[in-house]
Each structure stands twice: as C-alpha cells, then as structure tokens.
Protein backbone atom coordinates (compact mmCIF):
# COMPACT_ATOMS: atom_id res chain seq x y z
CA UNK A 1 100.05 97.97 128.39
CA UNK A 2 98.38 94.59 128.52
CA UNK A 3 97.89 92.76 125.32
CA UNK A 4 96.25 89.42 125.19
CA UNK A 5 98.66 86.57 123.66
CA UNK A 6 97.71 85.21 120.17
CA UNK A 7 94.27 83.90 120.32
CA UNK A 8 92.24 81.56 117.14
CA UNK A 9 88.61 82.82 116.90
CA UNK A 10 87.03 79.88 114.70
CA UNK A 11 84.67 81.74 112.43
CA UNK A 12 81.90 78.63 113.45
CA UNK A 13 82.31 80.07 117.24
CA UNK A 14 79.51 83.04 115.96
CA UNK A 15 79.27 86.38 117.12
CA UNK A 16 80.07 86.36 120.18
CA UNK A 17 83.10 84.09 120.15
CA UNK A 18 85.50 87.38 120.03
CA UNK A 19 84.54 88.11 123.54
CA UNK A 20 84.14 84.76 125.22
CA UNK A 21 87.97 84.54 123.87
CA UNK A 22 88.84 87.70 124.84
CA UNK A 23 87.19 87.67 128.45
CA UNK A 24 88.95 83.88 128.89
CA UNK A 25 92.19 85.77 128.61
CA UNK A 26 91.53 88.17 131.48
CA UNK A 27 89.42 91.39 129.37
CA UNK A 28 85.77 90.86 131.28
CA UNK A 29 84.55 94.19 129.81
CA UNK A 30 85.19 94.29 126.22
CA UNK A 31 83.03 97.50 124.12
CA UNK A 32 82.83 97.41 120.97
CA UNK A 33 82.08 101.11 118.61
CA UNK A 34 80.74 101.80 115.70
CA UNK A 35 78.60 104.44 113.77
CA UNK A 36 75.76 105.46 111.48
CA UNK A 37 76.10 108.02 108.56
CA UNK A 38 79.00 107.97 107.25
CA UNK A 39 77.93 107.77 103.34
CA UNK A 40 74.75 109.97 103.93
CA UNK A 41 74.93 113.34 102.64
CA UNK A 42 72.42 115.12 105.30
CA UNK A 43 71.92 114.63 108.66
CA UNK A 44 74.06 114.31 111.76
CA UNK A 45 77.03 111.62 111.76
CA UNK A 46 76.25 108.93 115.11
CA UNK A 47 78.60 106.86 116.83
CA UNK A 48 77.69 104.70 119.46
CA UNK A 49 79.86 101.99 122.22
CA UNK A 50 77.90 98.55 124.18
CA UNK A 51 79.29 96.76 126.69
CA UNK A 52 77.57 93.55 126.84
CA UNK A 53 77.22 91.14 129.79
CA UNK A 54 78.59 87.92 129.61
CA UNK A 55 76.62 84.40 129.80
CA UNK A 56 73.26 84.15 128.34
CA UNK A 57 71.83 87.79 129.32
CA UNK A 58 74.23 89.38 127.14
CA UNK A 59 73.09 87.00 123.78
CA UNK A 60 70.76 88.94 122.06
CA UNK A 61 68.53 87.00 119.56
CA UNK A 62 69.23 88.00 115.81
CA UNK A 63 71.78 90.49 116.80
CA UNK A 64 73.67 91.14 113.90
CA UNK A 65 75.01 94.35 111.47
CA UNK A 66 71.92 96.60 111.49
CA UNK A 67 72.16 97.18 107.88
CA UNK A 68 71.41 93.58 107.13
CA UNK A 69 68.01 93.90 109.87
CA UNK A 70 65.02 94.74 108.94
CA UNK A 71 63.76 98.39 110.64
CA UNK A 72 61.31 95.91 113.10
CA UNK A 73 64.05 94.09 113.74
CA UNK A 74 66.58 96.64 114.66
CA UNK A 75 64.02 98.65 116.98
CA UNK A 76 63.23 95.09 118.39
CA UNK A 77 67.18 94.38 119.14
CA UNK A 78 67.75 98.48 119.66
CA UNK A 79 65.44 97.70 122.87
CA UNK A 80 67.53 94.57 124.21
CA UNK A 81 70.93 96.36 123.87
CA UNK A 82 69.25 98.98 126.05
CA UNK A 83 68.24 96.65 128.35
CA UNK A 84 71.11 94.70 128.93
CA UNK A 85 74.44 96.21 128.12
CA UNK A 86 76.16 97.12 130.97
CA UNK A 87 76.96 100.22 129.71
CA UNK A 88 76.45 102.43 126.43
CA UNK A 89 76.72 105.41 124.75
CA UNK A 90 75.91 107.42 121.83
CA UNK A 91 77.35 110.48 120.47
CA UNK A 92 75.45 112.37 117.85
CA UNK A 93 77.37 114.94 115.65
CA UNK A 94 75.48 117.88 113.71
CA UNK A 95 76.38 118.28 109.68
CA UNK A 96 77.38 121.38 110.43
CA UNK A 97 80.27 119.81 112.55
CA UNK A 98 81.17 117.57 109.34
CA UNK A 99 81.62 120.49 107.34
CA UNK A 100 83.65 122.05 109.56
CA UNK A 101 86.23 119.42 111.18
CA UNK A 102 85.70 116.81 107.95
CA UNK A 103 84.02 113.53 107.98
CA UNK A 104 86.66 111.20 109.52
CA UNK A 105 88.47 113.31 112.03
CA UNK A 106 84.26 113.48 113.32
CA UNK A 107 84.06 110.10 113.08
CA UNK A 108 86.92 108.87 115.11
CA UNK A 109 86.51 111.50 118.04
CA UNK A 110 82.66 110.25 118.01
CA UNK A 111 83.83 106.83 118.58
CA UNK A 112 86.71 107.61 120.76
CA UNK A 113 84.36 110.30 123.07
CA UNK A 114 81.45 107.13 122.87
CA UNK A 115 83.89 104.61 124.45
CA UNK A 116 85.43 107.02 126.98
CA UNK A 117 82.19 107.89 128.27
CA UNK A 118 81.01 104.25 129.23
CA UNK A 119 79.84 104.12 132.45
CA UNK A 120 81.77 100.83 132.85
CA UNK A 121 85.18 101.39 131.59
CA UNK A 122 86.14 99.00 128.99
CA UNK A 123 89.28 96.68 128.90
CA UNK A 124 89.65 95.85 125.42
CA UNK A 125 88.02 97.56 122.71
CA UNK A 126 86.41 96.65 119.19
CA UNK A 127 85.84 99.02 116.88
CA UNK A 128 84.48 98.53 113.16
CA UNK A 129 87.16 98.82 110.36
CA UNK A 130 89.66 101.22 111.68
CA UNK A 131 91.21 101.52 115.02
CA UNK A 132 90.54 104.70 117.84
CA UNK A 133 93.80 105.31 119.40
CA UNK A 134 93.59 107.58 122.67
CA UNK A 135 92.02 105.03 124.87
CA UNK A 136 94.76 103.93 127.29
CA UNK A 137 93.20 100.32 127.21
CA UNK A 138 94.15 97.69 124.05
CA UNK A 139 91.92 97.54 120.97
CA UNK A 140 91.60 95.85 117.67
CA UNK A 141 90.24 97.28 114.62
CA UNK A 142 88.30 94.43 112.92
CA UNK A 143 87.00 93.96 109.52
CA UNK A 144 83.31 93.84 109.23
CA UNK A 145 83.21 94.48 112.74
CA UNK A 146 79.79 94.20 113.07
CA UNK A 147 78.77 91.38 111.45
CA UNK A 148 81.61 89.32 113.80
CA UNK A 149 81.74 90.65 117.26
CA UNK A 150 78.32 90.97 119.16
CA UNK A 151 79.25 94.36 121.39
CA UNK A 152 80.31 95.89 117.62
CA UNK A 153 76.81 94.80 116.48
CA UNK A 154 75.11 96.14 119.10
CA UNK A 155 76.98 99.50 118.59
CA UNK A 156 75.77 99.48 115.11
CA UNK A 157 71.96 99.04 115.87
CA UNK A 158 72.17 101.70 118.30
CA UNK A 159 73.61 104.25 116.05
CA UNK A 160 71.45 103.51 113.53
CA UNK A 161 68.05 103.59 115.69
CA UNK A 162 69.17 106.76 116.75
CA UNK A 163 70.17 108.29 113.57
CA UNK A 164 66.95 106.74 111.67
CA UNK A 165 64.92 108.51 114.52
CA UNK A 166 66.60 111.67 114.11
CA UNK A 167 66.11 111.82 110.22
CA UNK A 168 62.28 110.90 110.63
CA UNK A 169 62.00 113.78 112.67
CA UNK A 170 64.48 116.19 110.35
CA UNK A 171 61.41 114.95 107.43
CA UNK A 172 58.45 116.79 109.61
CA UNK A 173 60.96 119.99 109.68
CA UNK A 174 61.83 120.01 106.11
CA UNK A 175 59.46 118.28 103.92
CA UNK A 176 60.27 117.43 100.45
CA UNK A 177 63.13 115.84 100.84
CA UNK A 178 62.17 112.59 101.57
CA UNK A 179 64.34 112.14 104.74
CA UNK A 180 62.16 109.53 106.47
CA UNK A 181 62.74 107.46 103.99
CA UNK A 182 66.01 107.48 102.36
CA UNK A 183 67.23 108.86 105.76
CA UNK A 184 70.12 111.07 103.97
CA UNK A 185 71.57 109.45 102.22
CA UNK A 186 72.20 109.53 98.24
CA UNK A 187 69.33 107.82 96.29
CA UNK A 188 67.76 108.72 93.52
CA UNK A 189 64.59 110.54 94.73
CA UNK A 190 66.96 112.56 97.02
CA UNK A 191 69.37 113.75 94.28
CA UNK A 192 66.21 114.98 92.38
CA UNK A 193 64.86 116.62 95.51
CA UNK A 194 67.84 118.50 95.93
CA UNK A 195 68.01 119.37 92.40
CA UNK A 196 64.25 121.19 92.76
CA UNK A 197 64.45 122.49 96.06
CA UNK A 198 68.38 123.11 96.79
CA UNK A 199 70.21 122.45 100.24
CA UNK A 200 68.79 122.86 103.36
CA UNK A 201 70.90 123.28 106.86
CA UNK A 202 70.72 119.44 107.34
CA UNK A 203 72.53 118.96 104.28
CA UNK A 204 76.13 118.65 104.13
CA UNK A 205 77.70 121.14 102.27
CA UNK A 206 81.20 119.41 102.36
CA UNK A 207 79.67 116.09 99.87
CA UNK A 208 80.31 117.10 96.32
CA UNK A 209 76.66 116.65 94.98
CA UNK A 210 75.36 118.92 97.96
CA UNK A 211 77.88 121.29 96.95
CA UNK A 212 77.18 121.11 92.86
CA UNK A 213 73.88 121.83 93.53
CA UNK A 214 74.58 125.12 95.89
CA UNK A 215 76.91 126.33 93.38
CA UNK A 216 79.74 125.88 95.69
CA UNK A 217 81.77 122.83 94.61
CA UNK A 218 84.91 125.04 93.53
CA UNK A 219 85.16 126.19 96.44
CA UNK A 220 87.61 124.38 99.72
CA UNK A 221 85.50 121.91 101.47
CA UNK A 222 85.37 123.30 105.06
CA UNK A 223 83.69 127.06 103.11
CA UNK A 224 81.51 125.81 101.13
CA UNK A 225 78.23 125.73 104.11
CA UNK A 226 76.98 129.97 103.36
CA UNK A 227 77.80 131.36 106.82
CA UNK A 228 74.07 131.73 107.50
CA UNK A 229 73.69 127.83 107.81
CA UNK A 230 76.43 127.55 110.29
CA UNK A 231 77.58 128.69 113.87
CA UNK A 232 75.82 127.63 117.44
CA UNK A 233 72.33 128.20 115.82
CA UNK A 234 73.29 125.26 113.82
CA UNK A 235 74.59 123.03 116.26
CA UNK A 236 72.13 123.61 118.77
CA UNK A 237 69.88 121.15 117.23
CA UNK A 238 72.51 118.19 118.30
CA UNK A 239 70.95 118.97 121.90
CA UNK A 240 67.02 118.15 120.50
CA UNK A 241 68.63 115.02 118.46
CA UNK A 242 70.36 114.13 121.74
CA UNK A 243 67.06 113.71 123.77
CA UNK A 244 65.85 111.05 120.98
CA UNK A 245 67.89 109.12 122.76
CA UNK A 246 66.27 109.77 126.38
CA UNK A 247 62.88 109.37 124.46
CA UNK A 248 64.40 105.48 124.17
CA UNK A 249 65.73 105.11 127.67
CA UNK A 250 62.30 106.37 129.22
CA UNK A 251 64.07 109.32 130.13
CA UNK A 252 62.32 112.59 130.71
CA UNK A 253 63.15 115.02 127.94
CA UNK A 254 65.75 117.33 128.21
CA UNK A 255 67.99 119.20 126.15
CA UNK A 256 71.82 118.05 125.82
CA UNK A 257 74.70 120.80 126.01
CA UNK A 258 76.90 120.77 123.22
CA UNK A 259 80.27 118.95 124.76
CA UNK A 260 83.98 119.29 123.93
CA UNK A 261 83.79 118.79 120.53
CA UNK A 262 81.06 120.44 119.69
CA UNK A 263 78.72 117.29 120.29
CA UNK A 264 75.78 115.95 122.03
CA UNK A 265 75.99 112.80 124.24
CA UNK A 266 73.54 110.70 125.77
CA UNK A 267 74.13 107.20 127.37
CA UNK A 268 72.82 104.81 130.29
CA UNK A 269 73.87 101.73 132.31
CA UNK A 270 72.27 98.92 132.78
C-alpha cells in the first residue's frame, strides 16, 4: 500500500495545508470523516465524509470545527460544502442502533460506510481522533481533526447540520423535551425533562442517566431499551431523518431503506 514519505505541515500553513501537502505527494483526492452525537444522550448518531476540490473553489470562507460556528454560520458553510465538494456523504444512525451495537462500534462503521460510499473514491483519508481501518486506501487519524484539516471540517459541519435538523424535527414529535434546543444532549433543562416526563424512543437507553431514570440502569447495556421501543418500527425513522438530507441537496423527498448496518445513507457529488 502506498504511504506518503514523512511530510512537515507548519501549523501557520492553516487548514488546508494537510491536503495541499498531501496532494503534492501524489493523494489528489484526500476525504476527510467525522461525526455528530457522540456525547448526546437522544437522537440518532451522524457521520459524514467531503472531498474537497483543490485550488481556490475548494477554500471555503470560515470553514472551521462546527462546534466553534455559530448555527448561521454552519448552515451558511453547510451550503458551500454542498456545493463544492466533489463528493460527500452522510450516514445517519437511529438510537435504537446505539443501544443495540454500542456507541463506538456505530461510530466507526458510520464513518467507515460514509467514506466508502463517496462517489469519488478517496486516496488518503482523514478522520477526526481515531483511525477507520477497512478502507484499502492510507489514512491518518489526527488530533482535533477538525479544527486542522479543511475536508475533516467540512465533515463536521455536515454532520452536525444534519443532526441539528433532525433533532428540531424529533422536538415537533415529542414536545417537552426541549430537543430543538439542547439537541440531545445532557444539559440541565434536559435532565429535568427527563426526570418529569421519562424516556421517550429517541432517547438512548444505553447512557446511564437515560437508564436511571427508566429504572433500568442495573441492567446490561444492550437490554436496557423495553422491547416495545425497539425493532424495525424503531429504525424506520432513520429513512425520514435520511431525506433531511435530500431536503438540503434540493432533492425530491423520498424515503431511505435501512442499509447493511441497519442505517440510512444519503450523499451527492458535486
């Protein structure tokens, strides 16, 4: 397998100097992966993969970790990575899927089924803090990922968009839990809504405060979701949270069939 020689990335060079270095030593498509949702306790888990174009089209003003954007900003930058990547993809998985596979295992076949399913294969890969092995092309897992390599970054906005979408939606099906605005994950006003109004299907049943409050903390984390919250009922709503993503494309709506691992995929080239 090719593997570029030792290469200094001057931290000065910005965002973007990852790629220019890796593209001068023969990887033109470099992707870079990353998610959304890890440390929320409801809501689906989102992974997404950019390719970015090199030269000037593929510099995206402001681009940077989406958790230090503003919600304006990240729609704003959300709409450029759309626009220009070559290629992307996102990968939504249901709670219900967390529960039942566990939160990493999810997390790594999100990213690894993101990156395979570039339209534009990549010849390097990126990925934010840990590495995604399965991808018969060379990768580096890099430390804040996304606040030093621009297709990482772009990843990042993407999966957040999408998930922050999602969650405003999951508020108008069950109110009271403030989803729109804390989208999932642990906050103060959240913990107290669960406290009055217990669990709902989005929550996941696997995160030890979700499980206090059901009563089920003693017992093994992939039982502890009550059999009536899980099953194909359950993950049938990654198909509706998969055509958020057409919404943003300009797509016509459609539903998304549940794929491989029990996921819903969306993606576009551009």
């Amino acid at each position: 397998m090719l593997t570029p020689p030792r290469t200094v990335i001057r931290r000065e060079g910005g965002i973007y100097a990852m790629e220019r270095a890796l593209r001068r030593r023969g990887f033109r498509y470099v992707a870079g992966a990353d998610e959304a949702g890890r440390g929320a306790c409801a809501g689906p888990l989102v992974a997404a993969a950019a390719v970015l174009p090199e030269g000037r089209r593929g510099e995206i003003d402001g681009l940077n970790d989406s958790k230090l954007l503003t919600p304006a900003a990240r729609e704003r930058i959300y709409a450029e990575v759309v626009a220009r990547a070559l290629a992307y993809a996102v990968v939504i998985i249901p709670a219900v899927e967390v529960d039942a596979r566990g939160l990493h295992v999810c997390n790594v076949a999100a990213m690894r089924r993101a990156l395979a399913s570039l339209a534009v294969p990549p010849e390097y890969v990126l990925t934010d803090g840990f590495g995604v092995d399965g991808l018969g092309v060379p990768g580096l897992a890099v430390w804040k990922g996304d606040q030093v390599a621009a297709c990482v970054a772009a990843a990042s906005v993407l999966a957040k968009v999408t998930r922050d979408r999602i969650m405003v939606e999951l508020d108008d099906e069950h109110p009271g839990y403030g989803f729109a605005e804390h989208k999932g994950y642990i906050t103060a006003e959240h913990s107290a809504a669960l406290e009055l109004h217990g669990p709902c299907p989005e929550h996941r049943f696997s995160y030890v405060n979700v499980a206090t409050v059901s009563g089920r903390a003693g017992s093994p984390l992939r039982s502890r979701r009550p059999a009536h919250l899980g099953g194909i009922e359950s993950m049938a709503r990654a198909g509706r949270s998969g055509s958020t993503v057409g919404v943003a494309l300009g797509e016509r709506l459609r539903p998304s069939a549940l794929v491989g691992e029990d996921v819903a995929m969306e993606g576009g080239v551009g």
